[in-house]
N, C-alpha and C. Protein backbone atom coordinates (compact mmCIF):
# COMPACT_ATOMS: atom_id res chain seq x y z
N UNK A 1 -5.78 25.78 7.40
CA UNK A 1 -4.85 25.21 8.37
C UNK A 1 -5.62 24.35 9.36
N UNK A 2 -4.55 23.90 10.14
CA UNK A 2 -5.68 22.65 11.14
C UNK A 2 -4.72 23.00 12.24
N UNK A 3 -5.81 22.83 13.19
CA UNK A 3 -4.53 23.09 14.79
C UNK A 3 -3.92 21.28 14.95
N UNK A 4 -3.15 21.71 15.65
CA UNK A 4 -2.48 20.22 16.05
C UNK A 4 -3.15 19.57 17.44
N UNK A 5 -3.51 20.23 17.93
CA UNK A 5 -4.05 19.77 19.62
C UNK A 5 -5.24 20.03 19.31
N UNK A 6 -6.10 20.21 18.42
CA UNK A 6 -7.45 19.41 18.53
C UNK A 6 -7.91 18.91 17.50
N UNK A 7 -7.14 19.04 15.66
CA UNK A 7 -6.98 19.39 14.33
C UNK A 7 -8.08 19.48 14.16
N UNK A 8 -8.73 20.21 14.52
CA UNK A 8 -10.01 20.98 13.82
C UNK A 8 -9.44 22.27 12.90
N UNK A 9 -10.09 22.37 11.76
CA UNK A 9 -9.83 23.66 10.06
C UNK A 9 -9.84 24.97 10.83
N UNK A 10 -8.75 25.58 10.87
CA UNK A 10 -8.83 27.15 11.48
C UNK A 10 -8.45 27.79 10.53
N UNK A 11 -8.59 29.08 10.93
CA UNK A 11 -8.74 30.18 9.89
C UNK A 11 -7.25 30.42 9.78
N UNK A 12 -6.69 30.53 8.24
CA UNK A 12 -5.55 31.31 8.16
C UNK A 12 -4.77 31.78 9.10
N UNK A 13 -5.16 33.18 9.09
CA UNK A 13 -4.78 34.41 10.14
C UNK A 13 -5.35 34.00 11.80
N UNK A 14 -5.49 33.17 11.95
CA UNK A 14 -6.07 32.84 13.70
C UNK A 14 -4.72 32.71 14.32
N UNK A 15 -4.97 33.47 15.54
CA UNK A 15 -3.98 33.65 16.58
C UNK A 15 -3.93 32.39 17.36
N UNK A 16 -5.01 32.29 17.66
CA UNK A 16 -6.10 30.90 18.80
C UNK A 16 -6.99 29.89 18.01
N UNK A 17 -7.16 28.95 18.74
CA UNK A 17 -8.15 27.74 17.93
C UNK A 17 -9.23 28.21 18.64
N UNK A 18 -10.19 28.48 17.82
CA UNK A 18 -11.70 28.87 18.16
C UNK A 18 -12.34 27.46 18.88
N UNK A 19 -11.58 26.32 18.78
CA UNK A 19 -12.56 25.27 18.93
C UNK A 19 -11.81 25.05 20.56
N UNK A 20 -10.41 24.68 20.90
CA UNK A 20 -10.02 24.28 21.95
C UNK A 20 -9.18 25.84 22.59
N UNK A 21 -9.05 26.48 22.12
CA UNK A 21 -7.98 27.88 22.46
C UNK A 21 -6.56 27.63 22.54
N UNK A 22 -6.36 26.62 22.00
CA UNK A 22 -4.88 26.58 22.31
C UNK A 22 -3.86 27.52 21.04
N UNK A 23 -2.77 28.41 22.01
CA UNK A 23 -2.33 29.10 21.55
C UNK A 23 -1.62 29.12 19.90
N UNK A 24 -1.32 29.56 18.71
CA UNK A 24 -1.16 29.04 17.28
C UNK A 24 0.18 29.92 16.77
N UNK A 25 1.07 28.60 16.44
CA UNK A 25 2.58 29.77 16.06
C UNK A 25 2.86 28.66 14.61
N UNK A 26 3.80 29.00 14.54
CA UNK A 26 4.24 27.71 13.05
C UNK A 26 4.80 26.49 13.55
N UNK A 27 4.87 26.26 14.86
CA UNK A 27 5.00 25.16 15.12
C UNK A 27 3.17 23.94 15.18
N UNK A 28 2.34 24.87 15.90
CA UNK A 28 1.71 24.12 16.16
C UNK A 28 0.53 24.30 14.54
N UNK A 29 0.96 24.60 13.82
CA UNK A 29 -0.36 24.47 12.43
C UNK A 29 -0.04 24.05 11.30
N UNK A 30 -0.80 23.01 10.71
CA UNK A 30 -0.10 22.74 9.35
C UNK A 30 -0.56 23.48 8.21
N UNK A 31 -0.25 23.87 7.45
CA UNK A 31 -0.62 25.11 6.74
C UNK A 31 -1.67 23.32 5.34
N UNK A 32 -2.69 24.10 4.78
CA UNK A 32 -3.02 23.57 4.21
C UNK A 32 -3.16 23.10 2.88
N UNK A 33 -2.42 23.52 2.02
CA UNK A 33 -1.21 22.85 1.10
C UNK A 33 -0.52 21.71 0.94
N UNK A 34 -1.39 20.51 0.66
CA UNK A 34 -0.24 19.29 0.46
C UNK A 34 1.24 19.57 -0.33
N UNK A 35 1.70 19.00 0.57
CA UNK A 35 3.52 19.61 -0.13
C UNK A 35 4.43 18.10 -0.05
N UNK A 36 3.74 17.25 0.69
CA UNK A 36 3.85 16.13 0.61
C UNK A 36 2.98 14.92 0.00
N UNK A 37 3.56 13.76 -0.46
CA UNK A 37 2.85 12.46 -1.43
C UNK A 37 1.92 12.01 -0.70
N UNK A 38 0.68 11.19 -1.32
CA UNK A 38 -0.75 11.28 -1.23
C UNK A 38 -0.12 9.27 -1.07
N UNK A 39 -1.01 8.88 0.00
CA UNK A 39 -0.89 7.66 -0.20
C UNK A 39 -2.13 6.57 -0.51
N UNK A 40 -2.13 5.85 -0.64
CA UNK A 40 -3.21 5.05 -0.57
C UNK A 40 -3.04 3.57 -1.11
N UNK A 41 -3.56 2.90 0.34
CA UNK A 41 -3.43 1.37 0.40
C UNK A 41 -4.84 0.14 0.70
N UNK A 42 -5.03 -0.50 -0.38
CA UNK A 42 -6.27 -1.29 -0.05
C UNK A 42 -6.09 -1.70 1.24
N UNK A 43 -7.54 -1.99 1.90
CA UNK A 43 -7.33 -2.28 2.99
C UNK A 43 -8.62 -3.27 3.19
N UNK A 44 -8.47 -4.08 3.83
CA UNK A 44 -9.58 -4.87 4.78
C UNK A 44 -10.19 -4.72 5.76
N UNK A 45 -10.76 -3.89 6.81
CA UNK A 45 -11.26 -3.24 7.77
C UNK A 45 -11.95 -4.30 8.55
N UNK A 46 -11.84 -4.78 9.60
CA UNK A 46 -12.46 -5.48 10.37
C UNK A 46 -13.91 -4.59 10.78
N UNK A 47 -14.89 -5.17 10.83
CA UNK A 47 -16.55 -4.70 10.89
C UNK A 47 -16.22 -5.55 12.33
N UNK A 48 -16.32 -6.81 12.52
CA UNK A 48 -16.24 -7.19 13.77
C UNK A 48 -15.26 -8.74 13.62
N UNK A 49 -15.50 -9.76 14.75
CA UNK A 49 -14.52 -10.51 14.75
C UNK A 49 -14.88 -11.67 13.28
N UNK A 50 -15.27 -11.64 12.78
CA UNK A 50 -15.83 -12.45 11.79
C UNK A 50 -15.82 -12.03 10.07
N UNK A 51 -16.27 -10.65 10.58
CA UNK A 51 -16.73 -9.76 9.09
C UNK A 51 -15.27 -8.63 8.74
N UNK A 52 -15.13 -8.82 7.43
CA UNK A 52 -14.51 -7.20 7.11
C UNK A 52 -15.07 -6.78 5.59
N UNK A 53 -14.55 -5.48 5.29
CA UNK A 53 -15.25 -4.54 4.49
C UNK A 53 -13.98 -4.08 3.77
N UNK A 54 -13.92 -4.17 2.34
CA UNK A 54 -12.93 -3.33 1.92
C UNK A 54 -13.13 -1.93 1.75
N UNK A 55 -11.97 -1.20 1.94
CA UNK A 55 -11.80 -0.13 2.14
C UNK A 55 -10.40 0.59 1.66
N UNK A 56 -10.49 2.01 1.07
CA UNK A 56 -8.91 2.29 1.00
C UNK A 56 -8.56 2.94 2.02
N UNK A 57 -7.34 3.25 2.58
CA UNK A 57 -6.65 4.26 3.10
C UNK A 57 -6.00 5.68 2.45
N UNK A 58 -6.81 6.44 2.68
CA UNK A 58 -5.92 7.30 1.62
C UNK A 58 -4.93 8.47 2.80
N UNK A 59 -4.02 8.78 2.81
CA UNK A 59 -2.86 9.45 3.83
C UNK A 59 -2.21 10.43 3.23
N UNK A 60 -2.66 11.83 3.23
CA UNK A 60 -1.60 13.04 3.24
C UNK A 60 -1.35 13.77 4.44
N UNK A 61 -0.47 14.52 4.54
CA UNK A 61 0.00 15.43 5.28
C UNK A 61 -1.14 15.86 6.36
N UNK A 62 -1.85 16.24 5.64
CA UNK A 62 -3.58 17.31 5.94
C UNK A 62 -4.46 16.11 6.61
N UNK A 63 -4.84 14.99 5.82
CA UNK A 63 -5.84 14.34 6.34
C UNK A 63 -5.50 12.77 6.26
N UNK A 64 -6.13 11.92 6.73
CA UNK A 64 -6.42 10.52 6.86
C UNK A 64 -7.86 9.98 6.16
N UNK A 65 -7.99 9.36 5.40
CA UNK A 65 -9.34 8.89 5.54
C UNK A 65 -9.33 7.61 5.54
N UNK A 66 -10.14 6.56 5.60
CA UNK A 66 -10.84 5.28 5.07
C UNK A 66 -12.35 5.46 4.40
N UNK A 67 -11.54 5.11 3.24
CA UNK A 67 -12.84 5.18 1.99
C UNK A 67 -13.40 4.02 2.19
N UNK A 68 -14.67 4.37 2.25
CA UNK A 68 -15.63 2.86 1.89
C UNK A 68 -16.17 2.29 0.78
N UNK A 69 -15.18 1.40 0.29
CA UNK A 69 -15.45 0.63 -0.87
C UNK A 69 -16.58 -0.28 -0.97
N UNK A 70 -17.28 -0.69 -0.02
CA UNK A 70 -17.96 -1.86 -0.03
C UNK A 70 -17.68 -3.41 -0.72
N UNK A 71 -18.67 -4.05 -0.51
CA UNK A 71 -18.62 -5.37 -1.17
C UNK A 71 -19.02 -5.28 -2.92
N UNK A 72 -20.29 -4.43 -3.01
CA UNK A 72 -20.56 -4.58 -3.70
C UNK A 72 -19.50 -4.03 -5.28
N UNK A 73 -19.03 -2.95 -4.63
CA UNK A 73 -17.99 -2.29 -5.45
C UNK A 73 -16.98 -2.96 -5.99
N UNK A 74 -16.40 -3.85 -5.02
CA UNK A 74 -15.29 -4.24 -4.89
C UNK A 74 -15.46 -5.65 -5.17
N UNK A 75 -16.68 -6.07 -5.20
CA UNK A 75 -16.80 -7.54 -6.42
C UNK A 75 -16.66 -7.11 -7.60
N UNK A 76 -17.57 -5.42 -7.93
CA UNK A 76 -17.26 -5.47 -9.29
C UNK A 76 -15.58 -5.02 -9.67
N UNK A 77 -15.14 -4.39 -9.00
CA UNK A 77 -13.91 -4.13 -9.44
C UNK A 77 -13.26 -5.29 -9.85
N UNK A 78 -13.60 -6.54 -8.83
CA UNK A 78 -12.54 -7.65 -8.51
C UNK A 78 -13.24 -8.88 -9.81
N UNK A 79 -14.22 -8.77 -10.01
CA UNK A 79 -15.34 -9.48 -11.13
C UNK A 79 -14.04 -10.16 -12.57
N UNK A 80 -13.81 -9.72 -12.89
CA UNK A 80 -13.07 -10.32 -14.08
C UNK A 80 -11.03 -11.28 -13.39
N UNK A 81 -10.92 -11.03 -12.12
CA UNK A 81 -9.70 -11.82 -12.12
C UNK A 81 -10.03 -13.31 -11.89
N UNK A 82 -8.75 -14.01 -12.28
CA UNK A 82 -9.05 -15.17 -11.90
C UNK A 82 -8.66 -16.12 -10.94
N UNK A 83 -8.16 -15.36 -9.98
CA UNK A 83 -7.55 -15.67 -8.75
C UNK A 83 -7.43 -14.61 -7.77
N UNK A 84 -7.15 -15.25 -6.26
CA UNK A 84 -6.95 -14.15 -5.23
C UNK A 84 -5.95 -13.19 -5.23
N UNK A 85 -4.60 -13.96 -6.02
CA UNK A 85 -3.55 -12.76 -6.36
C UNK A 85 -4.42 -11.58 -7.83
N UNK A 86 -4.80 -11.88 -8.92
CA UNK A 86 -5.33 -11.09 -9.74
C UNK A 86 -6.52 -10.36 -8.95
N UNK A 87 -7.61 -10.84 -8.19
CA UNK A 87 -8.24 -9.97 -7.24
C UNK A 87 -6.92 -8.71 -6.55
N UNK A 88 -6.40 -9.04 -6.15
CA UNK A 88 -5.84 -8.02 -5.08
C UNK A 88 -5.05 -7.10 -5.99
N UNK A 89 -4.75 -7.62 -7.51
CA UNK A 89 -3.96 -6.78 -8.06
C UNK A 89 -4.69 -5.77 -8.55
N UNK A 90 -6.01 -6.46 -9.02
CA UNK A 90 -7.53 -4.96 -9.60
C UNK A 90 -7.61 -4.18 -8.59
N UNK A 91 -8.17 -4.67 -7.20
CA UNK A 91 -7.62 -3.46 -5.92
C UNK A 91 -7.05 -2.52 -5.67
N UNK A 92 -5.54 -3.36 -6.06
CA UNK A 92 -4.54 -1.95 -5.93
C UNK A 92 -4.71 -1.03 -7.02
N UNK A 93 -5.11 -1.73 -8.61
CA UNK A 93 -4.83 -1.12 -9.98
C UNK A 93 -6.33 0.05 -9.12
N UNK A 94 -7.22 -0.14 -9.20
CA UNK A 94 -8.55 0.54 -8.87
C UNK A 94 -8.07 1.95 -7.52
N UNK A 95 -7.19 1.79 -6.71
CA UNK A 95 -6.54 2.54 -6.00
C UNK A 95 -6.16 3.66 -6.45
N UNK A 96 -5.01 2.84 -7.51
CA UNK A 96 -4.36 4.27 -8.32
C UNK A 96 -5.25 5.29 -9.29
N UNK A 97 -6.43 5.17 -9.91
CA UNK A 97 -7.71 5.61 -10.71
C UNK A 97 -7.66 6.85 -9.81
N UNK A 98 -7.80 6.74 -8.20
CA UNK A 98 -7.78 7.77 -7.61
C UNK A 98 -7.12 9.51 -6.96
N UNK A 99 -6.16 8.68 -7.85
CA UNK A 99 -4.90 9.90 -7.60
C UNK A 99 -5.16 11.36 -7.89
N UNK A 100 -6.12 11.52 -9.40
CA UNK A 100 -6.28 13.14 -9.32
C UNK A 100 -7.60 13.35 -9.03
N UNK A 101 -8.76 12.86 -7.91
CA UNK A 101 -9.33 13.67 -7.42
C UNK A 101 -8.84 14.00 -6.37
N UNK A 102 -9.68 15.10 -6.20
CA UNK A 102 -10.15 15.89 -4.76
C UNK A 102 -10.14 14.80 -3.52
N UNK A 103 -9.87 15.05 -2.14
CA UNK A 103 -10.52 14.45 -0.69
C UNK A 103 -11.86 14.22 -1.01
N UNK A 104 -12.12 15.79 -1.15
CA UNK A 104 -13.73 16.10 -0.43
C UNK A 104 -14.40 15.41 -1.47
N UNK A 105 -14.64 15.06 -2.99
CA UNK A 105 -15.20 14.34 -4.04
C UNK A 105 -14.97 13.05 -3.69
N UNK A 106 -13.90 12.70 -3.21
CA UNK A 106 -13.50 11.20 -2.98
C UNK A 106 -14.70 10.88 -1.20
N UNK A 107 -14.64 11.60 -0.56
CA UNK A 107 -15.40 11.19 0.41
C UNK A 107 -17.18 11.37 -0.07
N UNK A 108 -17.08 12.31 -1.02
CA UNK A 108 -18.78 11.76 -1.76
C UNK A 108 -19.47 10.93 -2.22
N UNK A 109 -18.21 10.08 -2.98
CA UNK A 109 -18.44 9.46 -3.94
C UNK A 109 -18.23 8.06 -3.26
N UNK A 110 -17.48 7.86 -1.78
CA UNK A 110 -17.42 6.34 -0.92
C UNK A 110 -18.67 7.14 0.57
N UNK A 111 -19.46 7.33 0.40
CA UNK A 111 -20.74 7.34 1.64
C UNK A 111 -19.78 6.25 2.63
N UNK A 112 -20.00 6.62 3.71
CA UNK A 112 -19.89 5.78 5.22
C UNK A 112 -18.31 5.90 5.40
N UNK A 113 -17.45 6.93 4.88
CA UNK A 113 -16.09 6.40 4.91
C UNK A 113 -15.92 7.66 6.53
N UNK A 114 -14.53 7.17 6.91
CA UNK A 114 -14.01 7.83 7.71
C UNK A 114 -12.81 9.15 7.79
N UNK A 115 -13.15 10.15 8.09
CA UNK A 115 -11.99 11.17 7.55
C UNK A 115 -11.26 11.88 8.64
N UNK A 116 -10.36 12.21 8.80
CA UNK A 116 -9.96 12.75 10.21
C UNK A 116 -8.94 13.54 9.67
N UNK A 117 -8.18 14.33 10.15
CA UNK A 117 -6.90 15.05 10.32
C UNK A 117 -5.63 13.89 10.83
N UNK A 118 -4.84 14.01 9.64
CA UNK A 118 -3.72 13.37 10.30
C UNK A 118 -3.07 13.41 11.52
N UNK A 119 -3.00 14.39 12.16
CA UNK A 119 -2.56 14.86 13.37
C UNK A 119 -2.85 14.34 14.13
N UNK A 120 -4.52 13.71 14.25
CA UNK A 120 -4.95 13.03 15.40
C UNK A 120 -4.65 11.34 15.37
N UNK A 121 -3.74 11.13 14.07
CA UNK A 121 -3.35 9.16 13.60
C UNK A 121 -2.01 9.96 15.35
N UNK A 122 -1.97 8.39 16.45
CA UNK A 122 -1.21 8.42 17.01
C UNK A 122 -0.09 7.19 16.85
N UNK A 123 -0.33 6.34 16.26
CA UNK A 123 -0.01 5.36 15.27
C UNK A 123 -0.61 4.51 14.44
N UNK A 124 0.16 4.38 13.38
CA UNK A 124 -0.26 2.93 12.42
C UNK A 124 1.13 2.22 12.35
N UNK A 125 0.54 0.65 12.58
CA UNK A 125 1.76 -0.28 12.65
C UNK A 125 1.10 -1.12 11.83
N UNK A 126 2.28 -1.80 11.34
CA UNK A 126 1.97 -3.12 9.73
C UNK A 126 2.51 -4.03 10.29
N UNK A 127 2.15 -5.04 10.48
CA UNK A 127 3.01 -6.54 10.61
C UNK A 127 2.49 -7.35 9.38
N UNK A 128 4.17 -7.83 9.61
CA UNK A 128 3.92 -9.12 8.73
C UNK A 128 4.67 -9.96 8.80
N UNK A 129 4.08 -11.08 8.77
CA UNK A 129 3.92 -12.63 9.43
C UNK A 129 4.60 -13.71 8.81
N UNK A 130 5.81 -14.26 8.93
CA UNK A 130 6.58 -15.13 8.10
C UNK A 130 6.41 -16.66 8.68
N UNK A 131 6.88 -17.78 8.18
CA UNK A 131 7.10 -18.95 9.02
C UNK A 131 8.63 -19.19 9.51
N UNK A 132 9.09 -20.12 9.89
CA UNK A 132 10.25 -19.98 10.29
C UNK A 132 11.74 -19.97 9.15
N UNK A 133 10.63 -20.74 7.80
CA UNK A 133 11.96 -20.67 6.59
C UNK A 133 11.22 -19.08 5.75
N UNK A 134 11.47 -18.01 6.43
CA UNK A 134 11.36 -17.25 5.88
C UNK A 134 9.69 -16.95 4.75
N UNK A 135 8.80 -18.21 4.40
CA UNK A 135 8.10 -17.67 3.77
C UNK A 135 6.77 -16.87 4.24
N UNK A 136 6.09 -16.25 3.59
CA UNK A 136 4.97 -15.42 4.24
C UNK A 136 3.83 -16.89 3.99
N UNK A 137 3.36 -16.74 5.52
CA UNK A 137 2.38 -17.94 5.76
C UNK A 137 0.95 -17.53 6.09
N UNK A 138 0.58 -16.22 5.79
CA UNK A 138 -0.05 -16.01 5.58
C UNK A 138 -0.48 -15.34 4.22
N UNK A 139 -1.73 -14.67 3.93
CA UNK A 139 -2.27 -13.82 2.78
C UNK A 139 -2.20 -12.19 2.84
N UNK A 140 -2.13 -12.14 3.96
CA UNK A 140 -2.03 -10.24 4.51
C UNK A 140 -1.41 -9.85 5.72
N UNK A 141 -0.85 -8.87 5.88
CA UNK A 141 -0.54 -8.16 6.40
C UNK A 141 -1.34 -7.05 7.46
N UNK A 142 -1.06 -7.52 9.20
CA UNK A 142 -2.07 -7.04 9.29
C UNK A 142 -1.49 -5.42 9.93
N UNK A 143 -2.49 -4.49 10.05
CA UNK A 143 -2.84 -3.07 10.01
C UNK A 143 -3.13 -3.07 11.56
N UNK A 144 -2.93 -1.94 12.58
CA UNK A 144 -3.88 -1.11 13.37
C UNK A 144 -3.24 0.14 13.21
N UNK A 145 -4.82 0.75 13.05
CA UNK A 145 -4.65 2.52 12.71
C UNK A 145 -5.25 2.97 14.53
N UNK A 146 -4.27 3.86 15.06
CA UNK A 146 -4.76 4.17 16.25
C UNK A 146 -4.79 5.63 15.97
N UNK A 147 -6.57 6.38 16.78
CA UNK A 147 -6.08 7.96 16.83
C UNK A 147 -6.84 8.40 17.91
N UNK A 148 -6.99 9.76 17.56
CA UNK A 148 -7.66 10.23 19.07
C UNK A 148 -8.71 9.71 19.18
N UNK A 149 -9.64 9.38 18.26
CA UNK A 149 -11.02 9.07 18.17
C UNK A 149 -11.19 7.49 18.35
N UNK A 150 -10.27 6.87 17.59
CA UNK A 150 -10.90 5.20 17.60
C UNK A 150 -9.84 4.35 17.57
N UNK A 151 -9.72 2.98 17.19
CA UNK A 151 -8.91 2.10 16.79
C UNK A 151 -9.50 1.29 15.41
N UNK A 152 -8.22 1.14 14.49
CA UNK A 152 -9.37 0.16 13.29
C UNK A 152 -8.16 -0.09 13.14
N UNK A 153 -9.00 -1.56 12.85
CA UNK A 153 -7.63 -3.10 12.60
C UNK A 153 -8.27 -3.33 11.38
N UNK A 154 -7.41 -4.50 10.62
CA UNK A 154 -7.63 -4.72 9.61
C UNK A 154 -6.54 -5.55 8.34
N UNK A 155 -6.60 -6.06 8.07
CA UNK A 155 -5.26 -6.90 6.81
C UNK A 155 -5.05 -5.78 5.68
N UNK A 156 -3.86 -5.66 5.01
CA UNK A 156 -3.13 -5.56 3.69
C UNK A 156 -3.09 -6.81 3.06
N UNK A 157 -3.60 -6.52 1.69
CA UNK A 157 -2.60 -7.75 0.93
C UNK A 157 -1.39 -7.84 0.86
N UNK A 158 -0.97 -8.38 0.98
CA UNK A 158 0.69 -8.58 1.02
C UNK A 158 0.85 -8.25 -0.86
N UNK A 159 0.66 -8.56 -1.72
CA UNK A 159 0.50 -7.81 -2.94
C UNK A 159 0.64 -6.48 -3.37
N UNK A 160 0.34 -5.58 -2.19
CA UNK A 160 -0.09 -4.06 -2.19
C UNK A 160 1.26 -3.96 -2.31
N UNK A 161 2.41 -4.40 -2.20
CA UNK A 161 3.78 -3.75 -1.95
C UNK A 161 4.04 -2.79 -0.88
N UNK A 162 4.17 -3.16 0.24
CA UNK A 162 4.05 -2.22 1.60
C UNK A 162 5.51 -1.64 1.39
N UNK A 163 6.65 -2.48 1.00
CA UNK A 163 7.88 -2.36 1.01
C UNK A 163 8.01 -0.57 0.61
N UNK A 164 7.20 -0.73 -0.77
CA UNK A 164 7.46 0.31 -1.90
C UNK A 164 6.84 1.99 -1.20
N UNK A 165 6.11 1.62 0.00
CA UNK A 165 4.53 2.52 0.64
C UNK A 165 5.75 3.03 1.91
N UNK A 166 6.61 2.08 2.58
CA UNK A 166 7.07 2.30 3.68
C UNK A 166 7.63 3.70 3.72
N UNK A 167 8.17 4.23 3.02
CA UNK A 167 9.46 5.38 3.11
C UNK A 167 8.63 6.44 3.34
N UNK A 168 7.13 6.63 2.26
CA UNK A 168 6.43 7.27 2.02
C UNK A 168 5.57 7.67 3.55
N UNK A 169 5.32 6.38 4.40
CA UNK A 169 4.28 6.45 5.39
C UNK A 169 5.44 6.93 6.37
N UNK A 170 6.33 6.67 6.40
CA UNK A 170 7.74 7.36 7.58
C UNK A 170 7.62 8.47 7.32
N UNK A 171 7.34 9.71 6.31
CA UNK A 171 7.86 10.88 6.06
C UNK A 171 6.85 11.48 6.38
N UNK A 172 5.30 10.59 6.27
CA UNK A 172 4.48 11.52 6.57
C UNK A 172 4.17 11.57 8.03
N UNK A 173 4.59 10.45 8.63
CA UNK A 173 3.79 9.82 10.31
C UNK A 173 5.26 9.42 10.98
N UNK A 174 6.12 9.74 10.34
CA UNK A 174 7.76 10.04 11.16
C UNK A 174 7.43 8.75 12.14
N UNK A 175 7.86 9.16 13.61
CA UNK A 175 7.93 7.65 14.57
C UNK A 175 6.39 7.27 14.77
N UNK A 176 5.60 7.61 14.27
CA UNK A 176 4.58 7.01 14.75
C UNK A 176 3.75 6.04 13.62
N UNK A 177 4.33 5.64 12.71
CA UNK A 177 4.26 4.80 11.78
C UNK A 177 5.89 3.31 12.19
N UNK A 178 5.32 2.17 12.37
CA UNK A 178 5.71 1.21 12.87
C UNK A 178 5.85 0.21 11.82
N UNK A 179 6.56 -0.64 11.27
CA UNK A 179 6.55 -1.81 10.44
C UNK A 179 7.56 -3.08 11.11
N UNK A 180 6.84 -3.92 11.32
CA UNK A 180 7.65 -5.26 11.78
C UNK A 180 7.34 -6.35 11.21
N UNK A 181 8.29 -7.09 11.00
CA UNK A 181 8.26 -8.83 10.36
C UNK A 181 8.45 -9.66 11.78
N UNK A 182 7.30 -10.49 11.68
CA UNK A 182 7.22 -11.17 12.81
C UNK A 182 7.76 -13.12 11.99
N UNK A 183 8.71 -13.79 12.60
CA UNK A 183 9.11 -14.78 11.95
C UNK A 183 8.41 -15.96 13.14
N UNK A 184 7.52 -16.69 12.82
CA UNK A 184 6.56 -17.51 13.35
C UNK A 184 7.17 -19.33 13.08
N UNK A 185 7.47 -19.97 14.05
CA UNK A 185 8.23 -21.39 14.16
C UNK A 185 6.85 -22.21 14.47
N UNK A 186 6.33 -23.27 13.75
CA UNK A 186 5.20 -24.01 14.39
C UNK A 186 5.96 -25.26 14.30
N UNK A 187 5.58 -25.99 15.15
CA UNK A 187 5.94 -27.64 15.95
C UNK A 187 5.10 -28.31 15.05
N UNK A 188 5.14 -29.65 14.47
CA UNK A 188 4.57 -30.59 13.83
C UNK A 188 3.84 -31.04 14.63
């Protein structure tokens, strides 16, 4: 189980969180049993204002992570398409490969990634960016993951099918999962 007010791993049978003491009933613990769908969305991670790093998101009930894919990985994954749409489609295809491991194998096997307890995501919001006749004028969709610990921004491909991800990221992150279409008018 994980407490909710500090989600640090507590014991089963714990009355109290050994780590913060805050008091433990069935409201405040998520029992640790995914009972809910496993998500995971390529992602672009901003390193700084210039650089980003691909990365997945992977989202259950229990935990959050950002896997670190690197460059190098993720040329080879991306190595045989022949365009930026066929790139982004090996991405996502390379995503799904992941479905029946483990967290804890999956965070072995991406070194430098980030893992947290869902509990502590206080939001993630998706925008995405149209022109004024409706088309997407840009290439991605952009991301901020906010939690107790940090902030990380970052693009979606618009490819990933967010549409198809949305229902999924509501059920797990209820109001604190955000999606908006922003419709953008530029002057000649």
């Amino acid at each position: 189980m994980f407490c909710t007010q500090c989600g640090k791993k507590i014991a089963e049978e714990a009355i109290f969180c050994p780590n913060c003491g805050h008091a433990l009933n069935r409201q405040t613990v998520q029992p640790t049993q995914t009972t809910m769908p496993i998500v995971y969305v390529p992602v672009y991670l901003n390193i700084s204002l210039t650089k980003t790093e691909p990365y997945i998101l992977r989202l259950d009930e229990q935990r959050c992570c950002l896997l670190k894919v690197g460059k190098d990985l993720h040329t080879r994954i991306t190595a045989q398409a022949p365009d930026e749409k066929g790139k982004a489609l090996a991405f996502l295809a390379f995503t799904r490969l992941l479905d029946a491991k483990p967290v804890n194998e999956l965070l072995q096997d991406f070194p430098g990634s980030i893992d947290m307890p869902t509990a502590q995501i206080r939001q993630l919001a998706v925008l995405t960016y149209y022109d004024s006749d409706f088309h997407r004028h840009m290439a991605y969709d952009r991301f901020t993951l906010v939690t107790d610990t940090g902030r990380y921004r970052g693009s979606i491909d618009y490819d990933t099918d967010m549409a198809a991800r949305r229902p999924v990221l509501q059920q797990l992150l209820g109001y604190r999962f955000t999606f908006k279409e922003i419709v953008h008018s530029f002057d000649d």
